[in-house]
Protein backbone atom coordinates (compact mmCIF):
# COMPACT_ATOMS: atom_id res chain seq x y z
CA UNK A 1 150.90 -50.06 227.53
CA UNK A 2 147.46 -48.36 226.59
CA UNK A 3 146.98 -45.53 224.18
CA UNK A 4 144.06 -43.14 224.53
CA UNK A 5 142.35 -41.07 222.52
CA UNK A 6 139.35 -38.48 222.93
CA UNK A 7 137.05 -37.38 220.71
CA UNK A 8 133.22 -35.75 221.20
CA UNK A 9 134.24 -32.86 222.35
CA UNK A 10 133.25 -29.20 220.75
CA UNK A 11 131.25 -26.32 220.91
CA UNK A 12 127.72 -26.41 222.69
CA UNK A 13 124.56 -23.75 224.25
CA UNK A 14 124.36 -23.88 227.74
CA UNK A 15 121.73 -26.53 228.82
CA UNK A 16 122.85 -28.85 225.91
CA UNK A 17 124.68 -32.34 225.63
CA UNK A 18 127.51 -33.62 224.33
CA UNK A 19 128.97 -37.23 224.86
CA UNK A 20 132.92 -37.41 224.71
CA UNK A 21 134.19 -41.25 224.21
CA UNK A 22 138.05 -42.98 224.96
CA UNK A 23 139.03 -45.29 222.61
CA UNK A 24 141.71 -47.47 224.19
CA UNK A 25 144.23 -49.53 222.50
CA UNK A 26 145.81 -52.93 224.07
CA UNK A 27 143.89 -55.97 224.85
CA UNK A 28 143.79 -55.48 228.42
CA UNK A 29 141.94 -52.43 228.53
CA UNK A 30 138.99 -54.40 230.71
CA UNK A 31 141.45 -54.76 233.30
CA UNK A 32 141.52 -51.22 233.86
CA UNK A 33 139.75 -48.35 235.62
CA UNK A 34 139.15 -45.23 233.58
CA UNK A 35 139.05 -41.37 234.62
CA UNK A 36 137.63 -38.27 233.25
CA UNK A 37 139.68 -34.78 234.00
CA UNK A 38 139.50 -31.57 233.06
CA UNK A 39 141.15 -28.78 232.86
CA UNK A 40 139.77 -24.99 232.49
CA UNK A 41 142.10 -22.17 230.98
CA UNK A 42 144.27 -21.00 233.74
CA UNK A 43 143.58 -23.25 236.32
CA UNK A 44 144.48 -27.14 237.66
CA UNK A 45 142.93 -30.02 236.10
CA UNK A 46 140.47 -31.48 238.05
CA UNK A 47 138.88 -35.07 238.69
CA UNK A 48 135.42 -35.34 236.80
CA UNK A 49 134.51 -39.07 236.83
CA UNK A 50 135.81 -42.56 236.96
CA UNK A 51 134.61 -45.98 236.65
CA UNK A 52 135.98 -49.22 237.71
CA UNK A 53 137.06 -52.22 235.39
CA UNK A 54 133.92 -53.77 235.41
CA UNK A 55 131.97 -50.84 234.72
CA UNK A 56 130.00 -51.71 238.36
CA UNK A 57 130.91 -48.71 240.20
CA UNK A 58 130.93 -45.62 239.15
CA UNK A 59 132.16 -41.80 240.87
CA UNK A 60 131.31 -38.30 240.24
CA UNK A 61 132.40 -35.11 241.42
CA UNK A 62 130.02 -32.94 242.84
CA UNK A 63 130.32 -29.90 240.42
CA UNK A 64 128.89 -32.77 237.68
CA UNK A 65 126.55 -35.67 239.80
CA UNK A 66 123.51 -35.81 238.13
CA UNK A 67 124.51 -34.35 234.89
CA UNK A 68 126.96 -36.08 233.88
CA UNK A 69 127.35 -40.05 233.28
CA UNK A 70 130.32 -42.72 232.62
CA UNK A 71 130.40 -46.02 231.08
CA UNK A 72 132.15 -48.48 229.42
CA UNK A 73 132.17 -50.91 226.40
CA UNK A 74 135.01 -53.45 227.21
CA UNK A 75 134.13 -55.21 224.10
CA UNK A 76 135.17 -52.18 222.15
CA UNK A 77 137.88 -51.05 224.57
CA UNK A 78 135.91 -47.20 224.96
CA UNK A 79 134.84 -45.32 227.81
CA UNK A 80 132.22 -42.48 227.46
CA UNK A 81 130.99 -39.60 229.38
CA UNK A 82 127.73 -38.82 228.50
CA UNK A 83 127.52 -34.66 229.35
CA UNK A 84 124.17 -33.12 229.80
CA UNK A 85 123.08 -29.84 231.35
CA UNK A 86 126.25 -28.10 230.80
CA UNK A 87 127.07 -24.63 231.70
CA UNK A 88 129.71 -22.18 230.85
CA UNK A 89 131.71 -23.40 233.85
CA UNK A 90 132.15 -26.84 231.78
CA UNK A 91 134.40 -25.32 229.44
CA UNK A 92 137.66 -27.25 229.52
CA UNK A 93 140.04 -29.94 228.11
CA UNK A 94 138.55 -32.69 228.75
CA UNK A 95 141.43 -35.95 229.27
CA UNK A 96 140.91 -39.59 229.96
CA UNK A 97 142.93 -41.86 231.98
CA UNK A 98 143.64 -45.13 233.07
CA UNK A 99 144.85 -46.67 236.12
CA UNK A 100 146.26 -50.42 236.56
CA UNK A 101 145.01 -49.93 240.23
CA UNK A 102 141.16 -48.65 241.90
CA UNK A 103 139.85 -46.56 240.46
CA UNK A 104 140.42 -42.83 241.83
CA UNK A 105 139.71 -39.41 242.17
CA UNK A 106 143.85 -38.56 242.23
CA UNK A 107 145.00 -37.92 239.12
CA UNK A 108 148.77 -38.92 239.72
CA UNK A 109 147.06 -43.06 240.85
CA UNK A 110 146.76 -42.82 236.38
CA UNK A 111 149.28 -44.30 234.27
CA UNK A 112 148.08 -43.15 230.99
CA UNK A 113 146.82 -40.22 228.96
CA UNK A 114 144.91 -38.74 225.94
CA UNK A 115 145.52 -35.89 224.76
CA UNK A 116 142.62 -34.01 225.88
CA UNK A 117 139.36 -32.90 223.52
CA UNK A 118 138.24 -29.68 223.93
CA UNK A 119 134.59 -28.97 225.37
CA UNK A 120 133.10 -25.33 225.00
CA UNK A 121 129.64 -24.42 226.30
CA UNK A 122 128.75 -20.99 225.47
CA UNK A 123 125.86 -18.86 227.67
């Protein structure tokens, strides 16, 4: 069983930063690949980034390569996405996720959940 919560997220100008971070409960948290999602008012939530268990490979959805970077800290069970350049079409919930299996752009390969911070860039 792993527990996740987000936090990071907020209100931010267009062209700034914000860094969101997971912090993971359970000991085995090394063992497994993280996601970022979001979700925008009104519409599906969609895959942002993932990273495997190791923290060695890495994925990024278009709308976000280059801006946008995940990592890891096993030692302190907490995954981060680092969030720079944003725009007003960044606005969403922002939810991590972890998967016993590869990591993956498919949000139903997760097992587990947070419960989503909020990111807000304003133009």
């Amino acid at each position: 069983q792993v527990q996740l919560v987000e936090s990071g997220g907020g209100l931010v100008q267009a062209g700034g930063s914000l860094r969101l971070s997971c912090a993971a409960s359970g000991r085995t948290f090394s063992s497994y690949a993280m996601g970022w999602f979001r979700q925008a008012p009104g519409k599906e939530r969609k895959f942002v980034s993932a990273i495997s268990w190791s923290g060695g490979n890495t994925y990024y959805a278009d709308s976000v390569k280059g801006r946008f970077t995940i990592s890891r800290d096993n030692a302190k069970n907490t995954v981060h996405l680092q969030m720079n350049s944003l725009t007003p079409e960044d606005t969403a919930v922002y939810y991590c996720a972890a998967t016993g299996g590869y990591y993956s752009v498919n949000e139903n390969n997760y097992e587990y959940w947070g419960q989503g911070t909020q990111v807000t860039v304003s133009s």
